[in-house]
Protein backbone atom coordinates (compact mmCIF):
# COMPACT_ATOMS: atom_id res chain seq x y z
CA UNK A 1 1.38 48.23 23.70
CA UNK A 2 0.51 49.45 27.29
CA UNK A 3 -0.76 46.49 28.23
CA UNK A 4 1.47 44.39 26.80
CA UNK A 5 4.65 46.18 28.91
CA UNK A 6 2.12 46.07 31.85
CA UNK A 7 1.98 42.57 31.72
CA UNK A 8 5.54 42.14 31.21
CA UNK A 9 6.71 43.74 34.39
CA UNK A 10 3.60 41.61 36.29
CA UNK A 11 4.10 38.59 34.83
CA UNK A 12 6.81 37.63 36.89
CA UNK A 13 5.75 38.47 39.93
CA UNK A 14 2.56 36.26 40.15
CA UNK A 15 1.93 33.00 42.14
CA UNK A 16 2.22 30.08 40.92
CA UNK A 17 -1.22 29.40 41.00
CA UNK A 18 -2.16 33.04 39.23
CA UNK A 19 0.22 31.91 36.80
CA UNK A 20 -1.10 29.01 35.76
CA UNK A 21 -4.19 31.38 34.75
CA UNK A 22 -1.82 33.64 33.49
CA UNK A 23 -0.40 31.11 31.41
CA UNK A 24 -3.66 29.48 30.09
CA UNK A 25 -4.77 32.68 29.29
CA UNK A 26 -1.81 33.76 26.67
CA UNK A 27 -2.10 30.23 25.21
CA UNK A 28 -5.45 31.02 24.33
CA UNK A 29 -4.44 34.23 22.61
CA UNK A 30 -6.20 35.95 24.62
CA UNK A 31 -6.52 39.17 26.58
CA UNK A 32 -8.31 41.66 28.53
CA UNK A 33 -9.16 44.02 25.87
CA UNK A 34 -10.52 41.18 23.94
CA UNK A 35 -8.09 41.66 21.04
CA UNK A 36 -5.64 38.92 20.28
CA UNK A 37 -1.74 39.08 20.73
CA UNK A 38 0.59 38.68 17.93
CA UNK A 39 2.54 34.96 17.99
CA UNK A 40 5.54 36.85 18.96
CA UNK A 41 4.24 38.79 21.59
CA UNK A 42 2.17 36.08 22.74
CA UNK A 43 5.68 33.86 23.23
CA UNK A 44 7.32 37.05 24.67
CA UNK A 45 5.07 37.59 27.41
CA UNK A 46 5.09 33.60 28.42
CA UNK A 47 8.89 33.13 27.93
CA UNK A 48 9.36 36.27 30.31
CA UNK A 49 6.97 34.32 32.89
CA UNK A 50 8.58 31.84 33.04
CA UNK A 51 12.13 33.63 32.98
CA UNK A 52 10.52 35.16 36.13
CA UNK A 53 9.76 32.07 37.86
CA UNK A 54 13.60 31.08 37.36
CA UNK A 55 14.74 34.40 38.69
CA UNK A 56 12.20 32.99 41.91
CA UNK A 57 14.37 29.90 41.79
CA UNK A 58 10.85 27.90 40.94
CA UNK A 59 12.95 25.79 38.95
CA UNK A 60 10.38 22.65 38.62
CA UNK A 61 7.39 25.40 37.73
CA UNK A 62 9.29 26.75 35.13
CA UNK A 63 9.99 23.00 34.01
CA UNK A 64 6.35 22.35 34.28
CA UNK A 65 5.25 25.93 32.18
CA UNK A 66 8.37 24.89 29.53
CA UNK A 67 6.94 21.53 29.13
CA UNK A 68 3.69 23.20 27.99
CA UNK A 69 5.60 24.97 25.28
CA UNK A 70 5.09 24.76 21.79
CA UNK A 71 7.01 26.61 20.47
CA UNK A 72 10.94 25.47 19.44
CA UNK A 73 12.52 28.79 20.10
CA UNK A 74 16.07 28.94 21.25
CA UNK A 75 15.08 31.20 24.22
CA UNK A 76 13.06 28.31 25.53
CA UNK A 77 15.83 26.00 25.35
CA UNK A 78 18.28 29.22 27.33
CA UNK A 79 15.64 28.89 29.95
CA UNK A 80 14.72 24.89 29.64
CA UNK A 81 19.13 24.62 30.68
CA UNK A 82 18.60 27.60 33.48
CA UNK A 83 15.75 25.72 35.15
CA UNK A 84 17.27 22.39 34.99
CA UNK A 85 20.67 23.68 36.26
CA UNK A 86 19.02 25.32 39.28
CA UNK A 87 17.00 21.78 39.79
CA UNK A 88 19.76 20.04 40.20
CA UNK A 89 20.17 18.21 36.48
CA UNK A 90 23.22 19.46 34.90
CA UNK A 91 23.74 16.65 32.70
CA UNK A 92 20.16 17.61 31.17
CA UNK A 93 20.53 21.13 31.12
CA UNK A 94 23.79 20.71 28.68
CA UNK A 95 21.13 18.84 26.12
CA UNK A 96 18.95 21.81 26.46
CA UNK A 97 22.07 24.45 25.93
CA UNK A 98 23.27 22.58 22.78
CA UNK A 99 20.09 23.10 20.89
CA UNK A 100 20.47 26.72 21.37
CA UNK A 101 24.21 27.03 19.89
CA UNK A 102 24.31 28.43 16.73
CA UNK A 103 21.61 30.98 16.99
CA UNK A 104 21.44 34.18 18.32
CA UNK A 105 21.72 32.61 21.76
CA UNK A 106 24.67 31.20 21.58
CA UNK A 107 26.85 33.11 24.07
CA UNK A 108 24.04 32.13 26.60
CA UNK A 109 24.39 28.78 25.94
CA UNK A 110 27.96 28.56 26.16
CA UNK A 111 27.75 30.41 29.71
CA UNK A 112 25.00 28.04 30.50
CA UNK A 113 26.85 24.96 29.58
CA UNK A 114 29.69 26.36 31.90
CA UNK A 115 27.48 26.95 34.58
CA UNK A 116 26.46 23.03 33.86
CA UNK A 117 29.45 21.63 33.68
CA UNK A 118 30.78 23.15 36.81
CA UNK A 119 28.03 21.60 38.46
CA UNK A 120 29.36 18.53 37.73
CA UNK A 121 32.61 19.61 38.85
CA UNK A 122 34.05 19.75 35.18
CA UNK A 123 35.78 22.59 35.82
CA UNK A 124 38.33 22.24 32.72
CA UNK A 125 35.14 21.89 30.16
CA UNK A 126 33.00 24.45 32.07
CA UNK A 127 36.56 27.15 31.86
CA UNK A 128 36.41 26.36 27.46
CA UNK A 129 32.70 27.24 27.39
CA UNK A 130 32.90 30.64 29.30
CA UNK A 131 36.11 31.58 26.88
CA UNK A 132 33.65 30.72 24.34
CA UNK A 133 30.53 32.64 25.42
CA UNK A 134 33.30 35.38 26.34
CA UNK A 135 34.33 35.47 22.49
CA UNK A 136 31.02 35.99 20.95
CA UNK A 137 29.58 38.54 23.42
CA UNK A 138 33.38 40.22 24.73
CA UNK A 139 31.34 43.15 26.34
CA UNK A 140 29.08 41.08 28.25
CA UNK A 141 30.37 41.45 32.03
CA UNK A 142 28.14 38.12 32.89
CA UNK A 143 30.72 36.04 30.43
């Protein structure tokens, strides 16, 4: 459990080139104590890397660690719409958004697609999709 908070709060602060290993490494399901991490954890630990590398605005490595991705989790597709935003590709971030409505990430897709669509200087469209992500999450000072 140590290590897996350790690596958590270090994750996002690696290179890009030490994240690569870092990547490869958690895709192998493996770690340093030679024990393997649960599927959960394991997509936990690389979904907050690459979460990290948006927060670095490293928008086409987090495209490039995404595309690597496996899994179909709704998270990835939150962060598959943040990167793309931030690149410059709000018309492809809405695709990624609209996979995510519907599960427990919907209010984060609804903020997202707002954050798209004013991008594209929709700003009537991008207004309906914060009142929506406002609706579902009314405490959540982001919305």
């Amino acid at each position: 459990m140590r290590l897996l908070l350790l690596l958590s709060v270090i994750a996002p602060l690696l290179s890009a080139c030490t994240m690569s290993k870092f990547a490869a490494r958690i895709m192998r399901h493996d770690n340093a104590s030679g024990s393997e991490l649960s599927d959960s954890a394991r997509d936990s630990l690389y979904l907050g890397a690459i979460e990290g590398l948006i927060r670095q605005g490293r928008y086409q490595a987090a495209l490039a660690f995404l595309d690597e991705y496996k899994g179909p989790s709704a998270r990835a597709q939150i962060l598959r719409g943040n990167a793309l935003v931030g690149a410059g590709y709000p018309h492809e971030a809405i695709a990624a958004y609209q996979k995510a409505i519907g599960s427990a990430y919907s209010a984060a897709a609804y903020s997202g697609m707002g954050r798209a669509e004013s991008a594209k200087g929709d700003w009537t469209v991008a207004v309906e999709d914060f009142r929506r992500a406002s609706a579902i999450e009314p405490a959540n000072a982001e919305y």
